[in-house]
C-alpha atoms as a PDB file:
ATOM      1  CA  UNK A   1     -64.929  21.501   2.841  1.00  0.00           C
ATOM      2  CA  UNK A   2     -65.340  24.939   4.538  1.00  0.00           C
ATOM      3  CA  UNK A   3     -63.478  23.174   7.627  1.00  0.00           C
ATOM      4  CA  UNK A   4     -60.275  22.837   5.496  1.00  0.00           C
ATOM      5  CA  UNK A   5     -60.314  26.843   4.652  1.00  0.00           C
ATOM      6  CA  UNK A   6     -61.780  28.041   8.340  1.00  0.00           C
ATOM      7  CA  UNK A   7     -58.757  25.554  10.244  1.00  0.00           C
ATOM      8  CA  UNK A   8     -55.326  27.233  10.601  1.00  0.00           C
ATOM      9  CA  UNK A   9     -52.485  25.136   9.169  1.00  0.00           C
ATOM     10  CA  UNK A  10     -48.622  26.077   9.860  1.00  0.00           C
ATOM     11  CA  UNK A  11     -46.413  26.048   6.953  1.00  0.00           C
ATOM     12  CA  UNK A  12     -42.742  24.173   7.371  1.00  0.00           C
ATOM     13  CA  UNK A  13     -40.339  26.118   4.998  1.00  0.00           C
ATOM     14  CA  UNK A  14     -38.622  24.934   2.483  1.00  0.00           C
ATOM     15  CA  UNK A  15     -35.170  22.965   3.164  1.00  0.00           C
ATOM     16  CA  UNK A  16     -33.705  23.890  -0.543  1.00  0.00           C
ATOM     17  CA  UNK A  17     -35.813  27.394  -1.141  1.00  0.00           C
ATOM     18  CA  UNK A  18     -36.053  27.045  -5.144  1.00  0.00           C
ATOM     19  CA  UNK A  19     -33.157  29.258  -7.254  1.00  0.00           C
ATOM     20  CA  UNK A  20     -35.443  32.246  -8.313  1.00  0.00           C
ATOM     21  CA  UNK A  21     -36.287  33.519  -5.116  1.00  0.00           C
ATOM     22  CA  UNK A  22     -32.755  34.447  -3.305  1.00  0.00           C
ATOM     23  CA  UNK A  23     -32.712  37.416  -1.701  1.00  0.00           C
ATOM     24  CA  UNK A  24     -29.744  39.214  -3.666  1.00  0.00           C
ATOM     25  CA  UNK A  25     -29.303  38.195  -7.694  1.00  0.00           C
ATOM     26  CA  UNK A  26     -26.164  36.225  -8.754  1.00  0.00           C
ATOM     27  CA  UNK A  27     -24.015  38.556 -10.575  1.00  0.00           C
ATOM     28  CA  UNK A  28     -21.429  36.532 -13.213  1.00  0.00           C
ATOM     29  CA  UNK A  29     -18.433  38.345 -14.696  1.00  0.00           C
ATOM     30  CA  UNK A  30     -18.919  38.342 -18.350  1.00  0.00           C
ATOM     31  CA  UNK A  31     -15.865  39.611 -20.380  1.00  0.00           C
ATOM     32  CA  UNK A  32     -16.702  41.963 -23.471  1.00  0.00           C
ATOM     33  CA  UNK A  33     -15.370  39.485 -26.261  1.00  0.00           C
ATOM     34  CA  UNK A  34     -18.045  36.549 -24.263  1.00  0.00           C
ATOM     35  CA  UNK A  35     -20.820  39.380 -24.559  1.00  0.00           C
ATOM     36  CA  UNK A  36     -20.088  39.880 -28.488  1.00  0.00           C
ATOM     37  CA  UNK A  37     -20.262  35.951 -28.730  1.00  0.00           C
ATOM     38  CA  UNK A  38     -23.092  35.188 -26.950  1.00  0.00           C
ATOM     39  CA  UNK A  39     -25.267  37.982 -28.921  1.00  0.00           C
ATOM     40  CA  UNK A  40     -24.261  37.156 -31.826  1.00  0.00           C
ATOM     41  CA  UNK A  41     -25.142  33.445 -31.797  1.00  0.00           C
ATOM     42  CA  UNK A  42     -28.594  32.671 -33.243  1.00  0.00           C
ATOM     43  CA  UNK A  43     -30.314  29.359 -31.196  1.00  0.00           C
ATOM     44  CA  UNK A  44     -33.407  29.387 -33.424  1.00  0.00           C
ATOM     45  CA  UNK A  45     -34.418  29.170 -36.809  1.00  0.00           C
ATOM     46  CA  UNK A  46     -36.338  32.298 -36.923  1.00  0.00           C
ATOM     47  CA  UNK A  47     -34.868  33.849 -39.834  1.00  0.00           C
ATOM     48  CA  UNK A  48     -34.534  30.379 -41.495  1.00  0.00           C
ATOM     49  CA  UNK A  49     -38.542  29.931 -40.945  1.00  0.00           C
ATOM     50  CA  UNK A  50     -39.170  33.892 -42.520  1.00  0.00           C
ATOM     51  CA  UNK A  51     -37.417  32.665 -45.721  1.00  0.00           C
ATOM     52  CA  UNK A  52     -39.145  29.339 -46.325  1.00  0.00           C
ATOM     53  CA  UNK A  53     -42.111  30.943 -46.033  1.00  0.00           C
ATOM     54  CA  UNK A  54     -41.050  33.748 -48.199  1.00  0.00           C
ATOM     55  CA  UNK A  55     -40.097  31.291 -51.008  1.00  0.00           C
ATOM     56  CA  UNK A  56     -43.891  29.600 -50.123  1.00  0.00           C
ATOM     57  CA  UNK A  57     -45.380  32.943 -51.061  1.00  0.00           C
ATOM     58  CA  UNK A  58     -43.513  33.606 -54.162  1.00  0.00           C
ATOM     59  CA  UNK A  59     -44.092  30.325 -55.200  1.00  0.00           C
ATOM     60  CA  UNK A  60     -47.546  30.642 -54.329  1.00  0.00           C
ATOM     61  CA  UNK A  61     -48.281  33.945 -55.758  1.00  0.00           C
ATOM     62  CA  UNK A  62     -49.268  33.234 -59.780  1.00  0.00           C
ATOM     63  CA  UNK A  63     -51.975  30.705 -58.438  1.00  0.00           C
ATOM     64  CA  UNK A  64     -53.397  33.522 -56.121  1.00  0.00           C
ATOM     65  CA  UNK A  65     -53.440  36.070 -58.324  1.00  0.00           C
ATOM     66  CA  UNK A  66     -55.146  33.829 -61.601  1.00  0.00           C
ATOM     67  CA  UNK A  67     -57.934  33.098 -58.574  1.00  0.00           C
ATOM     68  CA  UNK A  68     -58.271  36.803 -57.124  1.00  0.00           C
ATOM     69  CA  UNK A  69     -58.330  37.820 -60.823  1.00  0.00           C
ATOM     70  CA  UNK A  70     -60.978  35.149 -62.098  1.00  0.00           C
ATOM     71  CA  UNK A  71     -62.716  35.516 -58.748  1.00  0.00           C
ATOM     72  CA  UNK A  72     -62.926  39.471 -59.562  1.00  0.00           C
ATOM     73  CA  UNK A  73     -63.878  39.252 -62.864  1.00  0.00           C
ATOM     74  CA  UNK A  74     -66.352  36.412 -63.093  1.00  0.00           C
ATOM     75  CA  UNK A  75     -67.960  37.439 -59.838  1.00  0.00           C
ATOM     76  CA  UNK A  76     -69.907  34.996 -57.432  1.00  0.00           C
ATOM     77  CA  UNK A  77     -70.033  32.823 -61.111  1.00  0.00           C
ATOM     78  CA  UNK A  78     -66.623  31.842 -61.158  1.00  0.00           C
ATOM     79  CA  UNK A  79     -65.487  27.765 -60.966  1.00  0.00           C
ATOM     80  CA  UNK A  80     -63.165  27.740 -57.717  1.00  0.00           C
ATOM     81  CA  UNK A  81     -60.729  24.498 -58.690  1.00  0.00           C
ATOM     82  CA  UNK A  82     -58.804  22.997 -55.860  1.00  0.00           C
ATOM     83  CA  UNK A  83     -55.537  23.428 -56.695  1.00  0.00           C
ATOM     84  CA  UNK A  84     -55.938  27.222 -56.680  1.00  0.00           C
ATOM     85  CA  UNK A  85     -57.390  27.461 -53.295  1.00  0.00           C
ATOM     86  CA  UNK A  86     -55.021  25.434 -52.129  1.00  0.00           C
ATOM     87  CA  UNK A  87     -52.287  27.374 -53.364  1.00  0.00           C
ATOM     88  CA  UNK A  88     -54.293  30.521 -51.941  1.00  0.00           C
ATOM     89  CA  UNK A  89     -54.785  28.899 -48.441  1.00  0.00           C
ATOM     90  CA  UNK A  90     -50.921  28.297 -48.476  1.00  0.00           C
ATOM     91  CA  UNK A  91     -50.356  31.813 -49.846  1.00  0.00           C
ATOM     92  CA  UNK A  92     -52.750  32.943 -46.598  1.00  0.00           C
ATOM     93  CA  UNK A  93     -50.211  30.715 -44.638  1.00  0.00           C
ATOM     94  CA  UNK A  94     -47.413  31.635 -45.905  1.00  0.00           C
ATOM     95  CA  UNK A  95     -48.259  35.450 -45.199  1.00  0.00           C
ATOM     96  CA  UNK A  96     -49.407  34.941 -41.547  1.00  0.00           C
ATOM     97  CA  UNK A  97     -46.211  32.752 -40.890  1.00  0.00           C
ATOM     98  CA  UNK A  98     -43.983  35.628 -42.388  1.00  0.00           C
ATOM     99  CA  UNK A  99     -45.911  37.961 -40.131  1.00  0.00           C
ATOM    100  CA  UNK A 100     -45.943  36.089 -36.899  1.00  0.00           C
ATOM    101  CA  UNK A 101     -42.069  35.178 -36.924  1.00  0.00           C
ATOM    102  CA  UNK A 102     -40.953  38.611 -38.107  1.00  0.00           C
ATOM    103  CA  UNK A 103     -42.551  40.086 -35.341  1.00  0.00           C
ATOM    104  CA  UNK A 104     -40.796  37.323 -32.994  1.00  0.00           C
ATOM    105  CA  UNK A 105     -37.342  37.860 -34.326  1.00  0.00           C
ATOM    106  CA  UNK A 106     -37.494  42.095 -33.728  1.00  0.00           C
ATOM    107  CA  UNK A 107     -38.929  41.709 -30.361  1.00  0.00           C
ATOM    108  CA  UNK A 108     -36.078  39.108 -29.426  1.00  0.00           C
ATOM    109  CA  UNK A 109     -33.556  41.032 -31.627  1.00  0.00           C
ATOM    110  CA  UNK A 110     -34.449  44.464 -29.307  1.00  0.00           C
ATOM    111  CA  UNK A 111     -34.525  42.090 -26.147  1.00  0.00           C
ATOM    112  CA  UNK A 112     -30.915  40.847 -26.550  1.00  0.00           C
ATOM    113  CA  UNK A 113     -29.971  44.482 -27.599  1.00  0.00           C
ATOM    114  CA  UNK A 114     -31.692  45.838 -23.987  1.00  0.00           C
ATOM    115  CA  UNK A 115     -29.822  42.849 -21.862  1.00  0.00           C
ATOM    116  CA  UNK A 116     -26.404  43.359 -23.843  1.00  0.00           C
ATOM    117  CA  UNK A 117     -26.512  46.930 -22.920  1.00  0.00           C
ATOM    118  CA  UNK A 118     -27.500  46.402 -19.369  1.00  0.00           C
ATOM    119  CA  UNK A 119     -24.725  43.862 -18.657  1.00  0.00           C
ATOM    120  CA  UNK A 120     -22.079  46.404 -20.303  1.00  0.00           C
ATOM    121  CA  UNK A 121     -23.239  49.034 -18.202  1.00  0.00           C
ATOM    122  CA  UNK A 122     -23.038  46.859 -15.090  1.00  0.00           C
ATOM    123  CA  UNK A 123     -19.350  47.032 -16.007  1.00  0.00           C
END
């Protein structure tokens, strides 16, 4: 195995080098009205996902607070029931979903602000 490593080997280049790695970057002419449309369509369901989960929470939120407010009171005595920690583990959910995609959709939302004002400086 150390023969393979120690041997020199001569590398053929590639007939069709792959797309990413030309030497100068394709440049296409965009016109201003293509730039507002193409930033201001929406390919995911971000936003969509944010507000189920919003509705989850709210829906959620009685149970949760009957078990935080038993759990408080009662101390380690209190009767956990199912249904309220499942409601809680989907209020948990719910939370770290709201979380997770708002933080998606303002780091893409100040992504596609950065390239829209690159490509209208380019011009």
């Amino acid at each position: 195995m150390s023969e393979d490593k120690a041997t020199p080997t001569t590398v053929t280049p590639l007939k069709n080098p792959p797309r990413n790695t030309l030497d100068k970057p394709l440049r296409h002419v965009v016109s201003n009205e293509e730039l507002d449309a193409l930033c201001e369509v929406r390919r995911e369901y971000v936003t969509e996902y944010v507000w189920g989960a919003v509705g989850v929470a709210i829906g959620t939120l009685p149970g949760t607070v009957a078990l935080l407010y038993g759990y408080l009171t009662s101390g380690t005595a209190y009767g956990f029931r199912p249904e309220g920690l499942i409601q809680f583990g989907l209020f948990c959910a719910a939370l770290s979903v709201i979380g997770s995609m708002g933080m998606i959709a303002q780091r893409r939302a100040r992504r596609l602000r950065d390239i829209e004002a690159d490509i209208r400086m380019r011009a």
